[in-house]
N, C-alpha and C. Protein backbone atom coordinates (compact mmCIF):
# COMPACT_ATOMS: atom_id res chain seq x y z
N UNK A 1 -72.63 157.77 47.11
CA UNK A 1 -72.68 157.54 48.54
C UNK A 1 -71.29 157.82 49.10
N UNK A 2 -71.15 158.40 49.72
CA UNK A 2 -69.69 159.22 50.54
C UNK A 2 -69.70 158.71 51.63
N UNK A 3 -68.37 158.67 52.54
CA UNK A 3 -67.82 158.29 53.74
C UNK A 3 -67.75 156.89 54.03
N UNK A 4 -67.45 156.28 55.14
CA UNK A 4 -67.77 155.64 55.73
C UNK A 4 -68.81 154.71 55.94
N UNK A 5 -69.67 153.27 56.03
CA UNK A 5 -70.75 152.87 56.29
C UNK A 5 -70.79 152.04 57.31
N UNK A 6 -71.70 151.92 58.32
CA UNK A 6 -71.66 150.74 59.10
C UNK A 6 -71.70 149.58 58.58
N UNK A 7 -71.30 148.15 59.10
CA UNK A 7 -72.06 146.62 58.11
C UNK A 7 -73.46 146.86 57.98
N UNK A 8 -73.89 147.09 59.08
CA UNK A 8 -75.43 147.30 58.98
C UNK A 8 -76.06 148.26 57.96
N UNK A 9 -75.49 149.51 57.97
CA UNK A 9 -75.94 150.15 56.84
C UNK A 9 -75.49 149.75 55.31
N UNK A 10 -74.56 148.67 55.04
CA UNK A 10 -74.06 148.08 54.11
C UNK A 10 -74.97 147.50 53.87
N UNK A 11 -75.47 146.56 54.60
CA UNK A 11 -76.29 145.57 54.48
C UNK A 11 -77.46 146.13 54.37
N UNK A 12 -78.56 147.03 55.05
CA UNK A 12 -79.27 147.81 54.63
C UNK A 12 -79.06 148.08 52.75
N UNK A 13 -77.82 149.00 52.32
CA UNK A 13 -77.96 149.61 51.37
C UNK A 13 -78.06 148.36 49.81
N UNK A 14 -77.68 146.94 50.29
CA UNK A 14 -77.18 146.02 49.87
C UNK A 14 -78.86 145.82 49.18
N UNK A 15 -79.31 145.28 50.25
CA UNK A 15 -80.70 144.64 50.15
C UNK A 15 -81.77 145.49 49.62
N UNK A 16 -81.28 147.01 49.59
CA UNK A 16 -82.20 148.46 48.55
C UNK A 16 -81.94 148.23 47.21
N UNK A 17 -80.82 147.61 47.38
CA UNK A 17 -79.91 147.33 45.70
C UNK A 17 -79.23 149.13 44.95
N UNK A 18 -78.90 149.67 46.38
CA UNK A 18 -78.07 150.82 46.31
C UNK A 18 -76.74 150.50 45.83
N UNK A 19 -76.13 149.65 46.15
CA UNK A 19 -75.04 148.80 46.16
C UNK A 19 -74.81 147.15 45.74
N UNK A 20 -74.35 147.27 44.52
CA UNK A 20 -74.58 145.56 43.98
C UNK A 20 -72.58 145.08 43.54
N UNK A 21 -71.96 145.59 44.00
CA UNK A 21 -70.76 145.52 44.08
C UNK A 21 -69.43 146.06 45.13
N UNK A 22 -68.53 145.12 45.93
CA UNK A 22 -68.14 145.36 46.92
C UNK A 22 -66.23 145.38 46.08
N UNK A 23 -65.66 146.48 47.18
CA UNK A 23 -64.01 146.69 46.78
C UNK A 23 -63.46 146.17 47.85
N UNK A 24 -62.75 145.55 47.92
CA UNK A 24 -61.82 145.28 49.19
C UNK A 24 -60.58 145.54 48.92
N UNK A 25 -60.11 146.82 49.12
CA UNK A 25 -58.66 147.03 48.25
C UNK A 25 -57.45 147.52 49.42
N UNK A 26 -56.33 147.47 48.98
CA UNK A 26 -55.29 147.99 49.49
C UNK A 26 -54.11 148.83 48.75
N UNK A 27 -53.26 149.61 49.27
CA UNK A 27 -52.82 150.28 48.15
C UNK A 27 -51.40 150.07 48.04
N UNK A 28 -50.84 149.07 47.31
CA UNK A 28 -49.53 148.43 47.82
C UNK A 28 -48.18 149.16 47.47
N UNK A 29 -46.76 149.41 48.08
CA UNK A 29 -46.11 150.03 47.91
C UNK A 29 -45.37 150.85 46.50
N UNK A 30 -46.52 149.76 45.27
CA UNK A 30 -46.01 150.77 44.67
C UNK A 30 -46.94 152.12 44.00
N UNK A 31 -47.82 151.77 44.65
CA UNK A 31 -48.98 152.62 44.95
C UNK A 31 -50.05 152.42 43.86
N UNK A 32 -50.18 150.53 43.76
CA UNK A 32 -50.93 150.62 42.72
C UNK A 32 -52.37 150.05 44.12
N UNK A 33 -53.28 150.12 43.20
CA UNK A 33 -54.39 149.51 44.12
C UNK A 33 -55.06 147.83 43.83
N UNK A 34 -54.35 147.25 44.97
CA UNK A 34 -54.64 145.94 44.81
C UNK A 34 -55.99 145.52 45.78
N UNK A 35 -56.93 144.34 44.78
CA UNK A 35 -57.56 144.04 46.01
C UNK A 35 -58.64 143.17 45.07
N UNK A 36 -59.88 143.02 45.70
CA UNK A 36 -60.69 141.65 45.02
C UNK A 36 -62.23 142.64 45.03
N UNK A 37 -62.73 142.09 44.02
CA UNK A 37 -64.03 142.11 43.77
C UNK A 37 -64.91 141.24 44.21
N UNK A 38 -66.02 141.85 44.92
CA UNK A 38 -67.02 140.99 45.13
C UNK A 38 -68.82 141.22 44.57
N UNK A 39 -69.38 140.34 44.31
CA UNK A 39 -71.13 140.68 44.48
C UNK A 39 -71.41 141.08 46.33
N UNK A 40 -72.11 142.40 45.87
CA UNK A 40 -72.19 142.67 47.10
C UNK A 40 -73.09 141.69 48.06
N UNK A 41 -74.21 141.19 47.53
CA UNK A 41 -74.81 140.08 48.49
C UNK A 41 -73.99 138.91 48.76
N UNK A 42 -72.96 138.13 47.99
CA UNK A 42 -72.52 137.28 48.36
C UNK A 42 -71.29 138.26 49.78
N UNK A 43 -71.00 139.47 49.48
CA UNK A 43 -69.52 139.89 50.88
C UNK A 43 -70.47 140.07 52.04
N UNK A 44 -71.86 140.60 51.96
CA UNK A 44 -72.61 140.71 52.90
C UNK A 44 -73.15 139.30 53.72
N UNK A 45 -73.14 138.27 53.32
CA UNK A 45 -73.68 137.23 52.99
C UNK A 45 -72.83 136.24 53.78
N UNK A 46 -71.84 136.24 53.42
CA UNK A 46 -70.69 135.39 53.69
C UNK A 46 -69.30 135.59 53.43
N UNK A 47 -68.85 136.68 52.82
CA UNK A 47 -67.49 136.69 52.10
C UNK A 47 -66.52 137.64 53.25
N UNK A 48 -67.58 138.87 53.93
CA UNK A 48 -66.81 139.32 54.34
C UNK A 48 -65.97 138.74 55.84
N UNK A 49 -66.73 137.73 56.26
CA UNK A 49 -66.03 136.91 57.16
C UNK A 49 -64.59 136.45 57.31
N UNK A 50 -64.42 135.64 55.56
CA UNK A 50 -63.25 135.24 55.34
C UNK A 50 -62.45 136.48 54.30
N UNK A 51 -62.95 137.74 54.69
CA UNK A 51 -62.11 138.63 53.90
C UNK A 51 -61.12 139.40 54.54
N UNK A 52 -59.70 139.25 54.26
CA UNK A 52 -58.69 139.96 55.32
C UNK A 52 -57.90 140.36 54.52
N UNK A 53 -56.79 141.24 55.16
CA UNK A 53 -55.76 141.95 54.61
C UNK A 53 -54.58 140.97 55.01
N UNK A 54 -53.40 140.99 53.49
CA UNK A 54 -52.34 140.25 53.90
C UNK A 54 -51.25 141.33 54.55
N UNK A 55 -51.41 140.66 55.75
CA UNK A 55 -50.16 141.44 56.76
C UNK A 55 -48.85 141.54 56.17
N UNK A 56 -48.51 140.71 55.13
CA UNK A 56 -47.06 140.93 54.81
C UNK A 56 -47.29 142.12 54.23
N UNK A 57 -48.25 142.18 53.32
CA UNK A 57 -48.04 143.62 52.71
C UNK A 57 -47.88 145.09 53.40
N UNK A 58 -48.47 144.84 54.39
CA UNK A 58 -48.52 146.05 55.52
C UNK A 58 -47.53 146.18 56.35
N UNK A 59 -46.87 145.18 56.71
CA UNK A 59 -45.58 145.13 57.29
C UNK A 59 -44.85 145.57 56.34
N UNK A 60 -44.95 145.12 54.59
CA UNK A 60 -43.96 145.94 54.27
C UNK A 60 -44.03 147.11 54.28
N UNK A 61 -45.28 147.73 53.43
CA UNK A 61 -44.99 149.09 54.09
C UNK A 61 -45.02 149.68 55.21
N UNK A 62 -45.17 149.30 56.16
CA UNK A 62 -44.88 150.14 57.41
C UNK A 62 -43.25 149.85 57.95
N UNK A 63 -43.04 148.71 57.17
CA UNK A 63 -41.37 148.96 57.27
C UNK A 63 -40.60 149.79 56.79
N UNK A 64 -41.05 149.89 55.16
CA UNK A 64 -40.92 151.07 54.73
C UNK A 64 -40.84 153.02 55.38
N UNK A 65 -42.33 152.81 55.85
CA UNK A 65 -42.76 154.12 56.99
C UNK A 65 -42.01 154.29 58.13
N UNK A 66 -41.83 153.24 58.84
CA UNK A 66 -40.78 153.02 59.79
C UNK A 66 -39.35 153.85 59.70
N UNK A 67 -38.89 153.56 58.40
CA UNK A 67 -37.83 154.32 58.23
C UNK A 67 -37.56 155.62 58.26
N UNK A 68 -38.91 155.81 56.88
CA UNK A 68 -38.93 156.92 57.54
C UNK A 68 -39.24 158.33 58.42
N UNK A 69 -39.92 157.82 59.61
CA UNK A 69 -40.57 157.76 60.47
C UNK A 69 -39.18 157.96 61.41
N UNK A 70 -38.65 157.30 61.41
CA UNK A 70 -37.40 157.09 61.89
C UNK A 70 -36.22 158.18 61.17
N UNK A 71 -36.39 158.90 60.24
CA UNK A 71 -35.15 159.30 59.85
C UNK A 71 -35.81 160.86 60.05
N UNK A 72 -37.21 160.91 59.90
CA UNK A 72 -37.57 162.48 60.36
C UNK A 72 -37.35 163.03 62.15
N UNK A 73 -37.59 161.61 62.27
CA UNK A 73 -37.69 161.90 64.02
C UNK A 73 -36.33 162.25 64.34
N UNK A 74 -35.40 161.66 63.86
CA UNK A 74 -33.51 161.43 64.15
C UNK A 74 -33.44 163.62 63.54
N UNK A 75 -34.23 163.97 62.13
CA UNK A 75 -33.76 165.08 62.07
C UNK A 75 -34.22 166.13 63.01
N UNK A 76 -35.93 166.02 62.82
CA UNK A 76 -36.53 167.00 63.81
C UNK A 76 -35.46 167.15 65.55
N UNK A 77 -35.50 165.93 66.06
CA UNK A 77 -34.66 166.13 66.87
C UNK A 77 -33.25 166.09 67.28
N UNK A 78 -32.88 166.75 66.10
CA UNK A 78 -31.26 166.63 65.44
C UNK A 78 -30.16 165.54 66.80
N UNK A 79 -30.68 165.03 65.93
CA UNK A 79 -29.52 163.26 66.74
C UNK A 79 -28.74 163.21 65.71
N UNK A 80 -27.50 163.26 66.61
CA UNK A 80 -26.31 162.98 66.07
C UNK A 80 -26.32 161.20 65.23
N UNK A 81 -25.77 160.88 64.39
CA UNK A 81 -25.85 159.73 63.98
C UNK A 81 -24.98 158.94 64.45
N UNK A 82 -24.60 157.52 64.83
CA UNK A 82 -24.24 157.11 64.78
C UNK A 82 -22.88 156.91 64.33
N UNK A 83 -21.53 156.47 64.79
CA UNK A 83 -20.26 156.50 63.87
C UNK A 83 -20.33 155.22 63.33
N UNK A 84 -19.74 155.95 62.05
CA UNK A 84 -19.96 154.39 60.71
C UNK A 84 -18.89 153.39 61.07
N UNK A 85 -19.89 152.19 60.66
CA UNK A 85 -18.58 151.04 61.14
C UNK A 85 -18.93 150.34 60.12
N UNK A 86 -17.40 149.80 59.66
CA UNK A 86 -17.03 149.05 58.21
C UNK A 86 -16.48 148.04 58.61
N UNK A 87 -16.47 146.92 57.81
CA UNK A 87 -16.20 145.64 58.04
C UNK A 87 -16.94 144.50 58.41
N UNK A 88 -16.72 143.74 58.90
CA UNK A 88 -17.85 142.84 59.23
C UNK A 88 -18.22 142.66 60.94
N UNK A 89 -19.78 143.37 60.38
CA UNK A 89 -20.10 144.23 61.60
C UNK A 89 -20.39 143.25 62.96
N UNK A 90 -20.49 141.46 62.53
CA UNK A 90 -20.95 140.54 63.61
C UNK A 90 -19.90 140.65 63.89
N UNK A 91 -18.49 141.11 64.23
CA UNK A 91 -17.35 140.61 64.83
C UNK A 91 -17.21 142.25 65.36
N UNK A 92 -17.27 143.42 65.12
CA UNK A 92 -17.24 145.10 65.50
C UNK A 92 -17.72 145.48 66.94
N UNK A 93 -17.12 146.06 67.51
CA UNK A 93 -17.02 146.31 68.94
C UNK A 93 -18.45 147.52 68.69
N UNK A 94 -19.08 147.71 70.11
CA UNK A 94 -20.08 148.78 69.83
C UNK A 94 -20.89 149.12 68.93
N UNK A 95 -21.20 148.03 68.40
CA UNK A 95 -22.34 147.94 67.30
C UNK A 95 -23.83 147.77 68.01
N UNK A 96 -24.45 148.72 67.75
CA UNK A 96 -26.03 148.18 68.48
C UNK A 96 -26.48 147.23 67.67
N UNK A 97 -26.98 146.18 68.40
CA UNK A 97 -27.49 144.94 67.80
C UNK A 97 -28.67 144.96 67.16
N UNK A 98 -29.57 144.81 66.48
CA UNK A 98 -31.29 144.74 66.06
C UNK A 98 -31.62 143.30 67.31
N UNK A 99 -32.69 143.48 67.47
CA UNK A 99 -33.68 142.47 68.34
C UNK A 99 -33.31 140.94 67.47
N UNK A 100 -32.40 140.49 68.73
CA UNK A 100 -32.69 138.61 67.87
C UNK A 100 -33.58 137.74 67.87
N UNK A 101 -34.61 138.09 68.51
CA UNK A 101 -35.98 137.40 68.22
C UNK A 101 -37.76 138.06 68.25
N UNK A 102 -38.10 137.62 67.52
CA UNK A 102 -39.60 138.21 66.57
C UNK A 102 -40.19 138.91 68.42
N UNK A 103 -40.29 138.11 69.84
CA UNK A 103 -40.41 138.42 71.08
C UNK A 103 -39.55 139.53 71.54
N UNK A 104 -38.12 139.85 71.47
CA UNK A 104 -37.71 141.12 71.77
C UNK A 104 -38.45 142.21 70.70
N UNK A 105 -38.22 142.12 69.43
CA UNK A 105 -38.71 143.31 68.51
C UNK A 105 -40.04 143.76 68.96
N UNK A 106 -41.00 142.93 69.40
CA UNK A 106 -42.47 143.14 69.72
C UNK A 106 -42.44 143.78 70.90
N UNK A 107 -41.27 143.54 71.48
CA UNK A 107 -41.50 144.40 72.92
C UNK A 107 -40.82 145.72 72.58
N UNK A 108 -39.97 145.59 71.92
CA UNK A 108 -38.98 147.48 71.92
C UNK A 108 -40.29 148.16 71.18
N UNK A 109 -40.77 147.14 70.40
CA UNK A 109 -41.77 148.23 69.03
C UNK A 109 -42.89 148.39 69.99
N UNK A 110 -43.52 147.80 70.80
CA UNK A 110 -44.62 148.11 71.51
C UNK A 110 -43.63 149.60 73.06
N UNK A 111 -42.59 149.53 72.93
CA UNK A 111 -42.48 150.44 74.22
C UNK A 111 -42.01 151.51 73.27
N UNK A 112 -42.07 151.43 71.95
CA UNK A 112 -41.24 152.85 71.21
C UNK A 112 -42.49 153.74 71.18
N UNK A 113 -41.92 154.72 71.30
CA UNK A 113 -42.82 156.59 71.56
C UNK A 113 -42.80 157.00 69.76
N UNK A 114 -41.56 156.84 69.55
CA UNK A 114 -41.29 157.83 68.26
C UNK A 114 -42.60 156.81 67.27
N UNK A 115 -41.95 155.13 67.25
CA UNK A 115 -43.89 154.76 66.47
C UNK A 115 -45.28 155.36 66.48
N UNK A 116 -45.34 155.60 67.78
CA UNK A 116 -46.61 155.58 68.40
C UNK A 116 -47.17 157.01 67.69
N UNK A 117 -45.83 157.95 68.11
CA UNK A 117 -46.29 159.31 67.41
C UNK A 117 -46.40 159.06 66.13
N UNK A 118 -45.79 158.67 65.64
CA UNK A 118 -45.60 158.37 63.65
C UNK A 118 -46.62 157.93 63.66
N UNK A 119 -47.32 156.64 63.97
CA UNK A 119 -48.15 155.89 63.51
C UNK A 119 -49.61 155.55 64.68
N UNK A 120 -49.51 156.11 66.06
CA UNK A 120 -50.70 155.85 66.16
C UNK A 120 -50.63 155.11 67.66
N UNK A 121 -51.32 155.10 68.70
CA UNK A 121 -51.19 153.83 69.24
C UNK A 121 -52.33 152.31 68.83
N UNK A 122 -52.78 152.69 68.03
CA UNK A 122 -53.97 151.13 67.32
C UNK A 122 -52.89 150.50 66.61
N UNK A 123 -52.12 151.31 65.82
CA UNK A 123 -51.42 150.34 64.72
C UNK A 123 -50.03 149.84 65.81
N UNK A 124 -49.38 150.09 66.71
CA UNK A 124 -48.48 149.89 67.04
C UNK A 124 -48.97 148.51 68.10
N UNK A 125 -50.16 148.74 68.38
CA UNK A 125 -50.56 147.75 69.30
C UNK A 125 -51.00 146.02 68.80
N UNK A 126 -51.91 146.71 67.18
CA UNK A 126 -51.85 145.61 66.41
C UNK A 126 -51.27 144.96 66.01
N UNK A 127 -49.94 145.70 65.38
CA UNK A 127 -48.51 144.86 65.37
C UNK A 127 -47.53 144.35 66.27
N UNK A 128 -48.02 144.75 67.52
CA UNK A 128 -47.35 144.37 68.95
C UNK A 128 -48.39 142.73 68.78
N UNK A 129 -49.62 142.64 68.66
CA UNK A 129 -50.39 141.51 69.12
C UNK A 129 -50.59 140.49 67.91
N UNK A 130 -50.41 141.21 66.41
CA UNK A 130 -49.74 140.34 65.59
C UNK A 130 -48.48 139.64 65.54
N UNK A 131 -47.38 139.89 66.39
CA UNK A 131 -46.43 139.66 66.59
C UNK A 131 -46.14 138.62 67.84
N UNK A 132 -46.94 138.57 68.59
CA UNK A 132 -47.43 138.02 69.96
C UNK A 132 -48.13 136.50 69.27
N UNK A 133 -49.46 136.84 68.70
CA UNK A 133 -49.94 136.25 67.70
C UNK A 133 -48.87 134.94 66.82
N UNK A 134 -48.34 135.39 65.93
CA UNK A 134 -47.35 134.02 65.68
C UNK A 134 -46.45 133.50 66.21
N UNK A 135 -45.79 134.50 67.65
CA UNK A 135 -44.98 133.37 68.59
C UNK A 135 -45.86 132.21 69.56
N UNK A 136 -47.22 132.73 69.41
CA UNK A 136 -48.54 131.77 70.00
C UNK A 136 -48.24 131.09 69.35
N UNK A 137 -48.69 131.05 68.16
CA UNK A 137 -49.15 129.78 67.30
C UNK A 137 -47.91 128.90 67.29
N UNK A 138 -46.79 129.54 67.16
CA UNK A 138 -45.32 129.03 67.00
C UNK A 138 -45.10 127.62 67.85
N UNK A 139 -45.13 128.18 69.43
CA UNK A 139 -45.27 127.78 70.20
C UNK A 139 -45.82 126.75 70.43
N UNK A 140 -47.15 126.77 69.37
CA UNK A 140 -48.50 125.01 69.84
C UNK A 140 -47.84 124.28 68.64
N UNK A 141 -46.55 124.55 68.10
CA UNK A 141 -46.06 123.31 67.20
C UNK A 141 -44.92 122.26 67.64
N UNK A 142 -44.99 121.57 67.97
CA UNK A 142 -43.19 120.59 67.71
C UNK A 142 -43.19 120.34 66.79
N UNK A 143 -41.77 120.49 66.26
CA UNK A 143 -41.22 120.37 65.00
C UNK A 143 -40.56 119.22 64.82
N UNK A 144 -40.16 119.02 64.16
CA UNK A 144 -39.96 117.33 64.08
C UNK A 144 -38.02 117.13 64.46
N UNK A 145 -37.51 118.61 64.43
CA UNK A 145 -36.20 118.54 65.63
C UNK A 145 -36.40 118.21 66.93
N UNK A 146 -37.84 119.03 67.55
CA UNK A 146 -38.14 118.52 68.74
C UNK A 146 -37.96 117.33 69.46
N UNK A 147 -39.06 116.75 68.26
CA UNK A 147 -39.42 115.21 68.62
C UNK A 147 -38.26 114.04 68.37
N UNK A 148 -37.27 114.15 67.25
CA UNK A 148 -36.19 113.58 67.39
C UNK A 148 -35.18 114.11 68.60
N UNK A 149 -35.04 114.79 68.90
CA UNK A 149 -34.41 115.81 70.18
C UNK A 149 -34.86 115.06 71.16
N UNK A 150 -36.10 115.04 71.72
CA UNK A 150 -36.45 114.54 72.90
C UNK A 150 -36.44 113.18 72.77
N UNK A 151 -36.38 112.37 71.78
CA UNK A 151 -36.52 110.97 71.99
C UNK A 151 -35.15 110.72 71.83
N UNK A 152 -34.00 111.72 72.05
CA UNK A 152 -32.76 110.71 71.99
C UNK A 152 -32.63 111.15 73.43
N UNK A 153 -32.62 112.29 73.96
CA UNK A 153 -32.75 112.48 75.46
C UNK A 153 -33.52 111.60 76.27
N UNK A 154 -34.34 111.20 75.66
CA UNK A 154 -35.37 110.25 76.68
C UNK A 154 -34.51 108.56 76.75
């Protein structure tokens, strides 16, 4: 069976007993193929609900890709590099900074062109709203600095 399947035609091919075993794999940077086995009636059933991909892994490699994504784009459009700066660069005059919080990076990476071409606008958007995503959740916690914090202020 080749290509692509809908759930529905999964599930269809499931219940023919075309298919009695499910892959859920990924192919991790060192290009081995990781991932879980399932009975196909139980992923049809119930499994594939709670079945997801771990984002760290994909962040890493697309951090990876990023680079170089980033170092073809710098040649194709022959950009001058940067002048090297030695020493210790938090104290160095004219140093471009990286994004100091997970909220700036999500915004430069959601307005960058050169991603979008590299990678797509779905994936740049997903990682824009994954990124959005845990400053949410972040956000619905006080931490227990908080709560000592505010009760000496109060």
């Amino acid at each position: 069976m080749a290509g692509n399947l809908s759930f529905e035609a999964l599930e269809e091919a499931v219940a023919a007993d075309e298919i009695d075993t499910i892959l859920a794999c990924i192919v991790d940077m060192q290009g081995r193929l990781m991932g879980k086995r399932f009975h196909a009636a139980h992923f049809v059933d119930s499994a594939w609900a709670e079945t997801h991909c771990c984002n760290y892994l994909l962040a890493t490699d697309l951090e990876m890709a990023t680079v170089l994504a980033a170092g073809l784009a710098g040649i194709e459009g022959e950009m001058e590099l940067e002048p090297l700066t030695t020493g210790d660069v938090y104290q160095a005059e004219g140093v471009q900074a990286v994004p100091g919080t997970l909220g700036e990076a999500a915004r430069l990476m959601n307005g960058s062109q050169m991603l979008r071409a590299a990678f797509g606008d779905n994936v740049v958007e997903h990682y824009t709203r994954a990124a959005l995503w845990e400053i949410e959740e972040q956000n619905r916690v006080v931490t227990d600095w908080e709560l000592r914090r505010g009760l000496e202020r109060a």
